[in-house]
N, C-alpha and C. Protein backbone atom coordinates (compact mmCIF):
# COMPACT_ATOMS: atom_id res chain seq x y z
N UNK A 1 -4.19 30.28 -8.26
CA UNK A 1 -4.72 29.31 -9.21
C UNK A 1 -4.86 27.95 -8.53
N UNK A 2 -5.90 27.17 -8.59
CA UNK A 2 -6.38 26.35 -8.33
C UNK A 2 -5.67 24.69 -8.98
N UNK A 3 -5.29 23.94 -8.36
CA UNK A 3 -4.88 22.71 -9.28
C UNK A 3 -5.98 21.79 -8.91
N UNK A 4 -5.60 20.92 -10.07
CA UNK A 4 -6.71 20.32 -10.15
C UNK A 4 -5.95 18.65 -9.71
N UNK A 5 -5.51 18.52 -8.80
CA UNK A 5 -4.65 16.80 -9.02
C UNK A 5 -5.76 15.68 -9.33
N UNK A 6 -6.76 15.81 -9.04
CA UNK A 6 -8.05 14.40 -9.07
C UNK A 6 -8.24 14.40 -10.36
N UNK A 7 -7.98 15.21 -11.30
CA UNK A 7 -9.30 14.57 -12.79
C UNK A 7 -8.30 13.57 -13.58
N UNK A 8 -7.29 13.64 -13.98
CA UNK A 8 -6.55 12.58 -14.31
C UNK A 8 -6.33 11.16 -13.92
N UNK A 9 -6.31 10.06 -14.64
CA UNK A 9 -6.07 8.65 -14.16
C UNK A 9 -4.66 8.24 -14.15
N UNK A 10 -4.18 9.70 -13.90
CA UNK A 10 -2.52 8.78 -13.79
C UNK A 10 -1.99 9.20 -12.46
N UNK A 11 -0.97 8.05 -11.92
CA UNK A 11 -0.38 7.51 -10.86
C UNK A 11 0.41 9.09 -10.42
N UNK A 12 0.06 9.81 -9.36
CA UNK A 12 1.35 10.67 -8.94
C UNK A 12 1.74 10.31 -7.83
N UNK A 13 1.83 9.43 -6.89
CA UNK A 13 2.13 9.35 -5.92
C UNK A 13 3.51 8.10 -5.74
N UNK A 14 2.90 7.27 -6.45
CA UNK A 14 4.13 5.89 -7.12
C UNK A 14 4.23 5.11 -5.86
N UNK A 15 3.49 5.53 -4.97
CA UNK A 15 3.39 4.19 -4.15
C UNK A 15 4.42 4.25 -3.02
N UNK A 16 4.77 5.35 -2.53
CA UNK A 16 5.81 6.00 -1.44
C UNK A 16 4.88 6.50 -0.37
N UNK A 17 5.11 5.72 0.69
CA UNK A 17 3.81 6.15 1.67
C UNK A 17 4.40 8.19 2.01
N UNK A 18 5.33 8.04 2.00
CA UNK A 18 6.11 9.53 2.63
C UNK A 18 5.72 10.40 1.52
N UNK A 19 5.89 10.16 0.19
CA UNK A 19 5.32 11.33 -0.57
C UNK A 19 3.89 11.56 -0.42
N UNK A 20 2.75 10.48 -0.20
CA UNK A 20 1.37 10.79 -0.31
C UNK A 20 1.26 11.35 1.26
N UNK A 21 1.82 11.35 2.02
CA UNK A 21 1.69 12.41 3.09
C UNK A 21 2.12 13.62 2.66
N UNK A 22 3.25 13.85 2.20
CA UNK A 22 3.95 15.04 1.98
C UNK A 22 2.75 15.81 1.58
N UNK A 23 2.27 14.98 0.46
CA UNK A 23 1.43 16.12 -0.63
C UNK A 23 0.29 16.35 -0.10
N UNK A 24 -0.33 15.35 0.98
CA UNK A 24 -1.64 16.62 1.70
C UNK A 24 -1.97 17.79 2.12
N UNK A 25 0.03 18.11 2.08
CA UNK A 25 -0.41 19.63 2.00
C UNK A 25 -0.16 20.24 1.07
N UNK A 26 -1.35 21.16 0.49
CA UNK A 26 -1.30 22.06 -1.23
C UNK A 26 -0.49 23.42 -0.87
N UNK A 27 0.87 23.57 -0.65
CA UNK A 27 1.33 24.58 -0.63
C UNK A 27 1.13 25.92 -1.37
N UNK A 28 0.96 25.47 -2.50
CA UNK A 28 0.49 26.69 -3.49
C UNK A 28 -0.93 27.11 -3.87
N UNK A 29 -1.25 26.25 -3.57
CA UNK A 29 -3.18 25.95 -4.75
C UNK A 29 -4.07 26.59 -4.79
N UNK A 30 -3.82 27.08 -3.17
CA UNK A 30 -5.12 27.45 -2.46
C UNK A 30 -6.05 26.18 -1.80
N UNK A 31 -5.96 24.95 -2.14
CA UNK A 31 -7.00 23.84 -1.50
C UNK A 31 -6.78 23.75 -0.27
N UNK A 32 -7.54 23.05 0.65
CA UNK A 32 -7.42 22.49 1.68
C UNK A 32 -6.56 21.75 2.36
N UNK A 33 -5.97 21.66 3.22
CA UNK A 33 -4.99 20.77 3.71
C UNK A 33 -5.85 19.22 3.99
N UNK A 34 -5.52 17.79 3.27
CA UNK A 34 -6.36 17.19 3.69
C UNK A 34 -5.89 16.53 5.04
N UNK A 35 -5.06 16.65 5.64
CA UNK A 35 -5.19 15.92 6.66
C UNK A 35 -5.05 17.30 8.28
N UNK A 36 -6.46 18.56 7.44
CA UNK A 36 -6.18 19.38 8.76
C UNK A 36 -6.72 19.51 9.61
N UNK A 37 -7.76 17.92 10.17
CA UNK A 37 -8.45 18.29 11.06
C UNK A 37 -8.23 16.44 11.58
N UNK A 38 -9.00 16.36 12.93
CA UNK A 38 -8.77 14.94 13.38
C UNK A 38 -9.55 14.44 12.65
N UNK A 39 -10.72 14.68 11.96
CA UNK A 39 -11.85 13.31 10.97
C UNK A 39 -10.67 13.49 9.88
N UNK A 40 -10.32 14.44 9.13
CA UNK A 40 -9.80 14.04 8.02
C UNK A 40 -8.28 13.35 8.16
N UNK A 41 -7.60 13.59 9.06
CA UNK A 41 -6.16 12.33 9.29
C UNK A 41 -6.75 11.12 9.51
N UNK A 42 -8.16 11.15 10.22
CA UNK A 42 -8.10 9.53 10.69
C UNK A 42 -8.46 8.69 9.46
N UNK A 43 -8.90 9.61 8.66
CA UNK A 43 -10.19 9.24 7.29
C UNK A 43 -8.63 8.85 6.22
N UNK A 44 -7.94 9.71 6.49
CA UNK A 44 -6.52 9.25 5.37
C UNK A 44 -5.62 8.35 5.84
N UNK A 45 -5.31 8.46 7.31
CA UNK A 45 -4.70 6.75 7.74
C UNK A 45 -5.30 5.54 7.75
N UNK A 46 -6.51 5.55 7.82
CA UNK A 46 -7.47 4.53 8.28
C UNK A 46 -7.54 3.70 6.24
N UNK A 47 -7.69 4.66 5.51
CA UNK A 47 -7.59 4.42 3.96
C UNK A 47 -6.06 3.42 3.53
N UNK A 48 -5.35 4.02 4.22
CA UNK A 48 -3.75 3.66 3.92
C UNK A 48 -3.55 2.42 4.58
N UNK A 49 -4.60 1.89 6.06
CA UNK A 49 -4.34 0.36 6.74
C UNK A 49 -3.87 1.05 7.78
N UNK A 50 -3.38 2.37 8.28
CA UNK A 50 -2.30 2.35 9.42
C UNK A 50 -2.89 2.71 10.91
N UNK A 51 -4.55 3.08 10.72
CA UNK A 51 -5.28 2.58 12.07
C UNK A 51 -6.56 2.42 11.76
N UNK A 52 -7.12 1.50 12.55
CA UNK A 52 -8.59 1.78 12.62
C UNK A 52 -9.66 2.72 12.50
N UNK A 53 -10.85 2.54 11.85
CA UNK A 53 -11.68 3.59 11.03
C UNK A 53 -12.33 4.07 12.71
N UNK A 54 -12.28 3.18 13.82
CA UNK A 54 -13.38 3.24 14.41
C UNK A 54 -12.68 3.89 15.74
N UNK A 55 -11.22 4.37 15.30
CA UNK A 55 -9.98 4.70 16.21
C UNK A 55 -10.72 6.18 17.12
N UNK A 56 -10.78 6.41 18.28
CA UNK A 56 -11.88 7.77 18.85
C UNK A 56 -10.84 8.84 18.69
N UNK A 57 -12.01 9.40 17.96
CA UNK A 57 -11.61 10.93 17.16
C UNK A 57 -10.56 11.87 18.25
N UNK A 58 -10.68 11.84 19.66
CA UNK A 58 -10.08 12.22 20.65
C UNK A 58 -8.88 12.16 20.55
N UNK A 59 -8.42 10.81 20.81
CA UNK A 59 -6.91 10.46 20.48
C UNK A 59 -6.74 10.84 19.92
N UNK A 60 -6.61 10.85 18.05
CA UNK A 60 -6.78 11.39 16.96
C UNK A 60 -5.85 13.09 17.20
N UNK A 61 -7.35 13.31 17.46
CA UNK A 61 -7.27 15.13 18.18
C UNK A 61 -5.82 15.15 18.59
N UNK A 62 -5.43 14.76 19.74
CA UNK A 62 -4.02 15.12 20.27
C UNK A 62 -3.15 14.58 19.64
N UNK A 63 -3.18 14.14 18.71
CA UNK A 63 -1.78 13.60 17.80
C UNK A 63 -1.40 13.78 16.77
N UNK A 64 -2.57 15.22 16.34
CA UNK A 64 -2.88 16.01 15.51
C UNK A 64 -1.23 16.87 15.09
N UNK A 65 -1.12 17.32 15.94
CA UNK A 65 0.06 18.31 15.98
C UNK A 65 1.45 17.55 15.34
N UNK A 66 1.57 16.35 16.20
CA UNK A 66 2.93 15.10 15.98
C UNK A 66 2.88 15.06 14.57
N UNK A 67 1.54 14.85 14.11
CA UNK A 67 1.51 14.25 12.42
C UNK A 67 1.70 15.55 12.00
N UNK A 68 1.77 17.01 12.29
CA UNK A 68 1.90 18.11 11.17
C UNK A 68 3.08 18.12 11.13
N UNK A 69 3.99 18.05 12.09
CA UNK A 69 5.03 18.05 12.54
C UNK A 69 6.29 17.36 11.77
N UNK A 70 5.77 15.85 11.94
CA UNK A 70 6.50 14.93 10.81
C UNK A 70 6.07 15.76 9.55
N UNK A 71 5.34 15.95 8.99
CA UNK A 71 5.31 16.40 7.94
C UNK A 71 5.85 17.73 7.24
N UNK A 72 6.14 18.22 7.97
CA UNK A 72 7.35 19.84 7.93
C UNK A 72 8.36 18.59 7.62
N UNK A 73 8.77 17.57 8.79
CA UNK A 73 10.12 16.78 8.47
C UNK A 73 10.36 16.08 7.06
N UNK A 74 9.41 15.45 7.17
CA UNK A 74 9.19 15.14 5.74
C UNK A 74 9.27 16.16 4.25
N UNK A 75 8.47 17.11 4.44
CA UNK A 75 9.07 17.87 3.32
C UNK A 75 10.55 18.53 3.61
N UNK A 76 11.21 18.87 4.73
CA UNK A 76 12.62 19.02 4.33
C UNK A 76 13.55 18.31 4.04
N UNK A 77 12.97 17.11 4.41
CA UNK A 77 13.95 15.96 4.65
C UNK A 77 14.42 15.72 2.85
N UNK A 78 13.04 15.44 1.71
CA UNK A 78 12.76 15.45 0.45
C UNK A 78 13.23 16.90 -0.06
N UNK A 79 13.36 17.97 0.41
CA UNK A 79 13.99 19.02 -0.13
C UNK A 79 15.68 18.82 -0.31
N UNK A 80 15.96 18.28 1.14
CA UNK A 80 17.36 18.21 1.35
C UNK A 80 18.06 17.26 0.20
N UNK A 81 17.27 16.43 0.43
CA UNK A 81 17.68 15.32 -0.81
C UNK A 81 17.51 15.62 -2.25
N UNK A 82 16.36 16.29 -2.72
CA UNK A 82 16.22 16.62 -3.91
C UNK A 82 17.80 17.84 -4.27
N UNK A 83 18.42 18.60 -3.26
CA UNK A 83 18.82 19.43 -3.64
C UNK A 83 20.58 19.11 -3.66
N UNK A 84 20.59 18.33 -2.46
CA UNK A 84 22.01 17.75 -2.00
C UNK A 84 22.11 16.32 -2.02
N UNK A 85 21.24 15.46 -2.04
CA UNK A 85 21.49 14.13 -2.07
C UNK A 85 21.60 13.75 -1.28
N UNK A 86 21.18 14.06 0.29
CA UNK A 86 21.40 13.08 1.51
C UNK A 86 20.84 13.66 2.44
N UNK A 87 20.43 12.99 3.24
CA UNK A 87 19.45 14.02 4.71
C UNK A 87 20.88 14.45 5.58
N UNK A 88 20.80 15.53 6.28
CA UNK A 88 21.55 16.32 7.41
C UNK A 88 21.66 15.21 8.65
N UNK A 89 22.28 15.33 9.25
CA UNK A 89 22.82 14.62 10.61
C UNK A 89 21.14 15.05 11.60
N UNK A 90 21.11 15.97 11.26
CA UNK A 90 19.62 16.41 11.99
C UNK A 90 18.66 15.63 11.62
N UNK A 91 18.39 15.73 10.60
CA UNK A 91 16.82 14.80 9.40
C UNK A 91 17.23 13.10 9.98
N UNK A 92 18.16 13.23 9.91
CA UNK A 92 18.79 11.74 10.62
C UNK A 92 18.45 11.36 12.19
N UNK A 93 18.71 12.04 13.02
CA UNK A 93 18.65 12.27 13.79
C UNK A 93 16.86 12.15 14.37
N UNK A 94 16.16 13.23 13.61
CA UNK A 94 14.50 12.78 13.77
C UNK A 94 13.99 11.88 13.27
N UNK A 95 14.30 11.60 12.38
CA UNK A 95 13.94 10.66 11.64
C UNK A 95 13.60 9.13 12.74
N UNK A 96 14.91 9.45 13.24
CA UNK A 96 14.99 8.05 14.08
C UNK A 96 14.33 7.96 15.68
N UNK A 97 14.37 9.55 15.92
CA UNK A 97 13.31 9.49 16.94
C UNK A 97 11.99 9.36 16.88
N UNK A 98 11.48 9.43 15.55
CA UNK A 98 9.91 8.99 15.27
C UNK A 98 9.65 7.42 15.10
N UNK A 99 10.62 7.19 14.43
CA UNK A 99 11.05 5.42 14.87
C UNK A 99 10.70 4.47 16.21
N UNK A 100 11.46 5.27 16.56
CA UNK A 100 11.83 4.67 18.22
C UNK A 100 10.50 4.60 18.44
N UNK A 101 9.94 6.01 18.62
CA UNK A 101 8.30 6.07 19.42
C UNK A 101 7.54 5.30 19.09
N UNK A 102 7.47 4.60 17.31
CA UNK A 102 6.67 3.87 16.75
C UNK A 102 6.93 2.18 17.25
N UNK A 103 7.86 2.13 18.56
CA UNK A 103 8.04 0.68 18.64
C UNK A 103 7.06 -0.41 18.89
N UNK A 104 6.65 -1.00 19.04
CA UNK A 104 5.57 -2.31 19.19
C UNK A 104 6.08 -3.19 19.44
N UNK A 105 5.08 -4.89 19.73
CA UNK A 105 5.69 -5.98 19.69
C UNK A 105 4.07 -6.65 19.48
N UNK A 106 4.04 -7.70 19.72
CA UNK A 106 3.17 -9.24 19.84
C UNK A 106 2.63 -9.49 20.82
N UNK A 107 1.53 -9.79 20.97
CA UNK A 107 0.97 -10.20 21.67
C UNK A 107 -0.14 -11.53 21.78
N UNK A 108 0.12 -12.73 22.31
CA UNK A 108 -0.74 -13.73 22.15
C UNK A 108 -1.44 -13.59 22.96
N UNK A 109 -2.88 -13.28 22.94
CA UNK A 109 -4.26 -13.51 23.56
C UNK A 109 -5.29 -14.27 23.82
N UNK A 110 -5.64 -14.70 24.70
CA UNK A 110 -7.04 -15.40 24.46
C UNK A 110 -7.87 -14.89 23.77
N UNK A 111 -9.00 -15.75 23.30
CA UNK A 111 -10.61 -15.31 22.23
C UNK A 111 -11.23 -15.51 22.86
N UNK A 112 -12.20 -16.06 22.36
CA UNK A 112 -13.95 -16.75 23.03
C UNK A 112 -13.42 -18.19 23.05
N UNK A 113 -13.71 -18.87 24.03
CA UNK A 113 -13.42 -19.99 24.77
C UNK A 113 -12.34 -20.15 24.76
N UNK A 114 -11.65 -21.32 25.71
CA UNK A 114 -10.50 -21.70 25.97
C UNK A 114 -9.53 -21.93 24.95
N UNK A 115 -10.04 -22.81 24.15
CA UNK A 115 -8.89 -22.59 22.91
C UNK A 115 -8.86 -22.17 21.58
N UNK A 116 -9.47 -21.00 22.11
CA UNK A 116 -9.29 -19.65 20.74
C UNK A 116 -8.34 -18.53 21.32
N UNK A 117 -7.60 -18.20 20.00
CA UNK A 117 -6.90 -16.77 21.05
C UNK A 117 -6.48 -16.29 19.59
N UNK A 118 -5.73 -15.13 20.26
CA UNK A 118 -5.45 -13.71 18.60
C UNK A 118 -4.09 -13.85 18.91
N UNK A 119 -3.47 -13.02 18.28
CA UNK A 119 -1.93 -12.17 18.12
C UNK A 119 -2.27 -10.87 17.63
N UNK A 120 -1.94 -9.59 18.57
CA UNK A 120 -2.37 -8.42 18.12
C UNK A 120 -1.05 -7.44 18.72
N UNK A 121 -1.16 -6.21 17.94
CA UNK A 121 -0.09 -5.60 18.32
C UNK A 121 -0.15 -4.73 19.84
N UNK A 122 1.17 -4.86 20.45
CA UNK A 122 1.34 -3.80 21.60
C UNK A 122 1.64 -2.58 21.28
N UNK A 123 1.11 -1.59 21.61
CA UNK A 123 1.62 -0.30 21.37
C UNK A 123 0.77 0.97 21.18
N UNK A 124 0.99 1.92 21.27
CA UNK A 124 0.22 3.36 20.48
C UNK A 124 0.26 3.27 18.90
N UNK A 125 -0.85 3.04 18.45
CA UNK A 125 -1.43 2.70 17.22
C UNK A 125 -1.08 3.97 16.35
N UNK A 126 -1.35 5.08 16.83
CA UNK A 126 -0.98 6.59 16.05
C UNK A 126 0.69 6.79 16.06
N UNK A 127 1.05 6.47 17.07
CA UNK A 127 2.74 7.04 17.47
C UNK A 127 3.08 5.44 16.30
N UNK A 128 2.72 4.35 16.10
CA UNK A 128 3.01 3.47 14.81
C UNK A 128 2.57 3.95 13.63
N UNK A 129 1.72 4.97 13.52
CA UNK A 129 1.36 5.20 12.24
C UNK A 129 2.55 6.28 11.52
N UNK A 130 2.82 6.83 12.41
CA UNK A 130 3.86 8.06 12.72
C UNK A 130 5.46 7.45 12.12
N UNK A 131 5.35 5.93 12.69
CA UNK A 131 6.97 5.17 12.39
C UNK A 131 6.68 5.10 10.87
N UNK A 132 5.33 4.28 10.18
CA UNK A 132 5.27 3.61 9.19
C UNK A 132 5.67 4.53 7.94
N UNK A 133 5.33 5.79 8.52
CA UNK A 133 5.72 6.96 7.41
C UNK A 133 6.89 7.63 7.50
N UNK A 134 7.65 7.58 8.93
CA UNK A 134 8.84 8.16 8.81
C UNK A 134 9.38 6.50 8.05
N UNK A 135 9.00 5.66 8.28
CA UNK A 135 10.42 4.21 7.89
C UNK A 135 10.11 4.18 6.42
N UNK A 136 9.19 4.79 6.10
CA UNK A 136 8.43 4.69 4.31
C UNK A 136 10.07 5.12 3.68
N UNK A 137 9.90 6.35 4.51
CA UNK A 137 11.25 7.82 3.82
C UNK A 137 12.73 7.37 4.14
N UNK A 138 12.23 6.46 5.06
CA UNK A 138 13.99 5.96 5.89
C UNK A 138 14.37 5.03 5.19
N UNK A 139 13.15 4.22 4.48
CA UNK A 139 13.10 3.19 3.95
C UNK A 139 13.81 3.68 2.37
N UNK A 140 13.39 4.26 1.80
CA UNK A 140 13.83 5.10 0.40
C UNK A 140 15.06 5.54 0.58
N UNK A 141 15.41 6.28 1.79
CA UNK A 141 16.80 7.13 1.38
C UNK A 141 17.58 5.66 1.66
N UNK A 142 17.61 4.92 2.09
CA UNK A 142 18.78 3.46 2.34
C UNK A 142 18.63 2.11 1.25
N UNK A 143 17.43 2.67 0.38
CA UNK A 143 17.12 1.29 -0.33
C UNK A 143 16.96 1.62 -2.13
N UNK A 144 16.52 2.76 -2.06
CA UNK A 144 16.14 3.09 -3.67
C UNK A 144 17.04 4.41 -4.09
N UNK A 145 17.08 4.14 -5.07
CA UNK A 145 18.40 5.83 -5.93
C UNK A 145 17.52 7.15 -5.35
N UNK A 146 18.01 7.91 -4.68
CA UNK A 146 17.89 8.97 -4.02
C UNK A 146 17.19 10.40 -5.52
N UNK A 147 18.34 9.49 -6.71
CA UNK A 147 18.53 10.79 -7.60
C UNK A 147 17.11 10.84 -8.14
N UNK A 148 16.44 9.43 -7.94
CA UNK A 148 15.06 9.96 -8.70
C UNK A 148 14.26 10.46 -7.77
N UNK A 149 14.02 11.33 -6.62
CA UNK A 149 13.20 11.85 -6.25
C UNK A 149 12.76 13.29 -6.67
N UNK A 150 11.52 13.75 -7.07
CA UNK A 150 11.51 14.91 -7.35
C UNK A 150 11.03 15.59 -6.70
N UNK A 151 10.67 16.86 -6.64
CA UNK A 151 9.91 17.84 -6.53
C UNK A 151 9.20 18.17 -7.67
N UNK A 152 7.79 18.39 -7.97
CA UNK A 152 7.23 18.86 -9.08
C UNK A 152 7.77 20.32 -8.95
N UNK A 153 8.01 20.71 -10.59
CA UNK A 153 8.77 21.81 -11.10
C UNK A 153 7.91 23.11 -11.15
N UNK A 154 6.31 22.52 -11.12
CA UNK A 154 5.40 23.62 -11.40
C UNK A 154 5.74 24.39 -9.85
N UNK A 155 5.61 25.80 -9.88
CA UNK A 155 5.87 26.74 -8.63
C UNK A 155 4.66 26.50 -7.93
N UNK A 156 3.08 25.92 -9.06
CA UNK A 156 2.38 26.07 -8.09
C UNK A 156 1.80 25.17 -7.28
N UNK A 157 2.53 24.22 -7.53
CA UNK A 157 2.48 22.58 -6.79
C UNK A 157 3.26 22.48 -5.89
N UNK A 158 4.75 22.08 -6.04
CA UNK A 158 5.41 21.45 -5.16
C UNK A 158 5.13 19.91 -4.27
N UNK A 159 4.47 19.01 -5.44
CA UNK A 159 4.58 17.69 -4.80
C UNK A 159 5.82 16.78 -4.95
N UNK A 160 5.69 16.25 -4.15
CA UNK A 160 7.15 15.17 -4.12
C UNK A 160 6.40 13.81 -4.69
N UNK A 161 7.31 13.41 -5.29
CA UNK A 161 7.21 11.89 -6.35
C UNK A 161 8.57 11.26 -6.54
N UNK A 162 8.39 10.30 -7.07
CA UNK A 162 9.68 9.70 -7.41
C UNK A 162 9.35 9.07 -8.96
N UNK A 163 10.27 9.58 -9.86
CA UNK A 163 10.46 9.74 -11.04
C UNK A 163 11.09 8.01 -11.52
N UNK A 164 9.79 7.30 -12.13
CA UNK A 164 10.21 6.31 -12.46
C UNK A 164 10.13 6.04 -14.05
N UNK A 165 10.09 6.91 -14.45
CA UNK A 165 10.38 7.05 -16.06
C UNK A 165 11.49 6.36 -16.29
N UNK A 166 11.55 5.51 -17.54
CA UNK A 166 13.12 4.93 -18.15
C UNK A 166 13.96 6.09 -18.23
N UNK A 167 13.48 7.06 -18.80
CA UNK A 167 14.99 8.39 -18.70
C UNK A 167 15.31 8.97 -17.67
N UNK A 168 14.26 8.80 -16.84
CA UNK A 168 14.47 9.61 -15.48
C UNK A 168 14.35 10.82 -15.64
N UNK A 169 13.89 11.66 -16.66
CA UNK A 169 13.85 13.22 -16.93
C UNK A 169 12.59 13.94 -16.65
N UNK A 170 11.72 13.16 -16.08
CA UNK A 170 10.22 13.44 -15.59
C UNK A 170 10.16 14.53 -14.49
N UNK A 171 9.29 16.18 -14.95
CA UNK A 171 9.39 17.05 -14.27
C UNK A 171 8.65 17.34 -13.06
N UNK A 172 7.33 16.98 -13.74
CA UNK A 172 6.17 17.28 -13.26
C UNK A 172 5.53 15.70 -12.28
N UNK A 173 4.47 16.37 -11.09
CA UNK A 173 4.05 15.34 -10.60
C UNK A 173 2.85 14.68 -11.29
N UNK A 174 2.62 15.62 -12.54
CA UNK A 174 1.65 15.01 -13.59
C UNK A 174 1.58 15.36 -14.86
N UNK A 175 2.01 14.78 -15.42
CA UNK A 175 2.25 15.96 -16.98
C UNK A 175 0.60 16.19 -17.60
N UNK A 176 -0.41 15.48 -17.05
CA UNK A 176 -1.44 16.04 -17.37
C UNK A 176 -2.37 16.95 -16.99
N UNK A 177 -1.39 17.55 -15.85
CA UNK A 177 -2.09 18.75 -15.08
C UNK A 177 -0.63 19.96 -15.24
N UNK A 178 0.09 19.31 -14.16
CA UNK A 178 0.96 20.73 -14.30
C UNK A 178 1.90 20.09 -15.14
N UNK A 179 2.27 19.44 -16.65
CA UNK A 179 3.08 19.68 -17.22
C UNK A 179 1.86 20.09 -17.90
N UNK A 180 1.37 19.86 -18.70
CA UNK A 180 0.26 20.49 -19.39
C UNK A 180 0.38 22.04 -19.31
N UNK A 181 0.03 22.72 -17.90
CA UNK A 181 0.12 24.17 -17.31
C UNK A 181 1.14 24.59 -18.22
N UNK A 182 2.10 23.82 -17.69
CA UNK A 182 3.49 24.49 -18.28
C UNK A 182 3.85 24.97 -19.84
N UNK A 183 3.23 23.69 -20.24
CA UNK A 183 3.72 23.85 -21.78
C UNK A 183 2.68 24.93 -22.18
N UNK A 184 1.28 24.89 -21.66
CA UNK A 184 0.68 26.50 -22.07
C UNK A 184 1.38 27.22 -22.04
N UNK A 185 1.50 27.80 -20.96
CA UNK A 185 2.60 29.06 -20.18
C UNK A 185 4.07 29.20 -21.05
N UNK A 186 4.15 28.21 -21.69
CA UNK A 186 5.48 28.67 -22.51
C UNK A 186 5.15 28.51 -24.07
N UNK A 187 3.92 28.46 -24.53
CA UNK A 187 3.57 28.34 -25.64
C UNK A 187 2.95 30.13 -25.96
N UNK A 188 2.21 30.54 -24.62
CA UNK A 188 2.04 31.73 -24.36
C UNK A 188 3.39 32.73 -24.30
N UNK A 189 4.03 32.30 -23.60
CA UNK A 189 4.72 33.08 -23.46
C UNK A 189 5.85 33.74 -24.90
N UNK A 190 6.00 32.14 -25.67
CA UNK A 190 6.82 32.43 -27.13
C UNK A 190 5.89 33.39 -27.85
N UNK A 191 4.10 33.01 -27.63
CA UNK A 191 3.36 34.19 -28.79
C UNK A 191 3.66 35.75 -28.36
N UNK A 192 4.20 35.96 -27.08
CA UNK A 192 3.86 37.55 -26.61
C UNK A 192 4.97 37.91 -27.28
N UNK A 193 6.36 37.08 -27.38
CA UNK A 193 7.83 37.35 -28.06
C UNK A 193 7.12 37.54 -29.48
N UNK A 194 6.46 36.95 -30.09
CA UNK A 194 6.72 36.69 -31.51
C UNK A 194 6.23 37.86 -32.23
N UNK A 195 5.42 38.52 -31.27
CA UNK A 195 3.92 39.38 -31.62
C UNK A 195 4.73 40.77 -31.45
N UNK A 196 4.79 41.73 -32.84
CA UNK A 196 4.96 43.02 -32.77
C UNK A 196 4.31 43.80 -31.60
N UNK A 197 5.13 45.07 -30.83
CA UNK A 197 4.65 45.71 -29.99
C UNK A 197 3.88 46.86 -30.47
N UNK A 198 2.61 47.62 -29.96
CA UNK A 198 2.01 48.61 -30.64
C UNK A 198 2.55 49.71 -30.92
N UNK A 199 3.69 49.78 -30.44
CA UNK A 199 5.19 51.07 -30.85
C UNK A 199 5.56 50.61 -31.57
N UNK A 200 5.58 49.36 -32.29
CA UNK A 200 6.27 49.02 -33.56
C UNK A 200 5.67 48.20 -34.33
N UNK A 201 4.51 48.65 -34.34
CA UNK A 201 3.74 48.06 -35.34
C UNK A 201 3.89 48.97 -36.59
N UNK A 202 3.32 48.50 -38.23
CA UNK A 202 3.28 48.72 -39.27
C UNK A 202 2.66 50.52 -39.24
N UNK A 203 1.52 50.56 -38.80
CA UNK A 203 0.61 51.10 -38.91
C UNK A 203 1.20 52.51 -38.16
N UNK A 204 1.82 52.36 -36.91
CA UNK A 204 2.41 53.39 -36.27
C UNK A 204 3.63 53.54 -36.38
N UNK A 205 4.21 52.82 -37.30
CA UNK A 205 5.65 53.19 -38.21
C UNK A 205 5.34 54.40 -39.34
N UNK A 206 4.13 54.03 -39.73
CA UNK A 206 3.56 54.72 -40.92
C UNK A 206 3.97 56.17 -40.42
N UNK A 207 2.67 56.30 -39.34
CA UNK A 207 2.18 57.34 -39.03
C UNK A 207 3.44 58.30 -38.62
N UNK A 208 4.33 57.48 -37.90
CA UNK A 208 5.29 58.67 -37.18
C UNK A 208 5.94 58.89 -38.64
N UNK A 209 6.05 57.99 -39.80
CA UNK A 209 7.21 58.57 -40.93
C UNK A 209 6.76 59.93 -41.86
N UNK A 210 5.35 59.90 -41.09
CA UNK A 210 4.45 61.30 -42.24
C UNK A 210 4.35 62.62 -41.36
N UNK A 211 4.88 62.14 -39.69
CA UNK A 211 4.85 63.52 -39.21
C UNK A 211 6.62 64.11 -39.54
């Protein structure tokens, strides 16, 4: 079954750079992975600010793998937590080596004539795009309540969100898609209970009481 996350105008992502990666990939859906080729990662970082639109698809290409990579980390890292409340000495551990790689600094430059100049960053622009999303998640598990992170409940989703409801009892990564699903599926499911079986229906009660 197919989900539908786009037709709705409500917020599932809440503004966690680490969950809107997580969820490019549709584990269940059947859709597309959107970030499974080098145009489409550069087309979803370049959207987010974290490189240039005009960044050559090449590079891209080989750093392809790094970004699937974090993103396995990323969804266990959000499993671990959703289930136990804290990342592993391991998740810890990578976490901080994607860090490191993402280091940078400053740079003052000259411009066009003598006294024009920039400040631009030093570094691998992708291996920073790589930090901005592991420090998103590093950033969350050290700064915001851990307990509201979810996993959407539907089996056939599995997006990660963070549950900012006043009760905090929010299941779904959209109640207008897969909570919606759900409450079908159990509205269905009470009619199949409620509904006589054709072995015990009226009609074939009859019949067996006259043989």
């Amino acid at each position: 079954m197919t989900i539908d996350h786009e037709a709705p105008p409500e917020p599932v992502t809440d503004g966690e750079l680490f969950a809107e990666f997580a969820n490019t990939l549709h584990l269940h859906d059947g859709q597309p992975d959107d970030i499974g080729d080098a145009t489409s990662l550069r087309a979803w970082l370049a959207a987010r600010g974290l490189i240039r639109e005009t960044r050559a698809l090449e590079a891209v290409d080989r750093a392809l793998p790094a970004f699937h990579e974090l993103r396995v980390l990323v969804h266990a890292v959000t499993k671990r937590l959703v289930e136990e409340g804290a990342p592993s000495a391991t998740h810890v551990r990578r976490l901080n080596g994607v860090l490191r790689f993402g280091l940078h600094y400053h740079q003052l430059r000259p411009g066009d004539g003598e006294s024009r100049f920039t400040v631009g960053q030093v570094g691998d622009q992708l291996a920073q795009a790589r930090a901005a999303i592991a420090g998103s998640l590093a950033h969350y598990i050290a700064d915001h309540d851990i307990g509201r992170l979810r996993i959407c409940a539907s089996d056939e989703c599995s997006w990660r969100f963070v549950d900012r409801s006043p009760a905090g009892r929010r299941r779904w990564c959209n109640m207008r898609t897969c909570g919606n699903r759900a409450k079908v599926a159990r509205h269905r499911a009470r009619a199949r209970r409620s509904t006589p079986s054709s072995a015990n229906s009226p009609a074939r009660l009859a019949v067996s009481g006259r043989q």
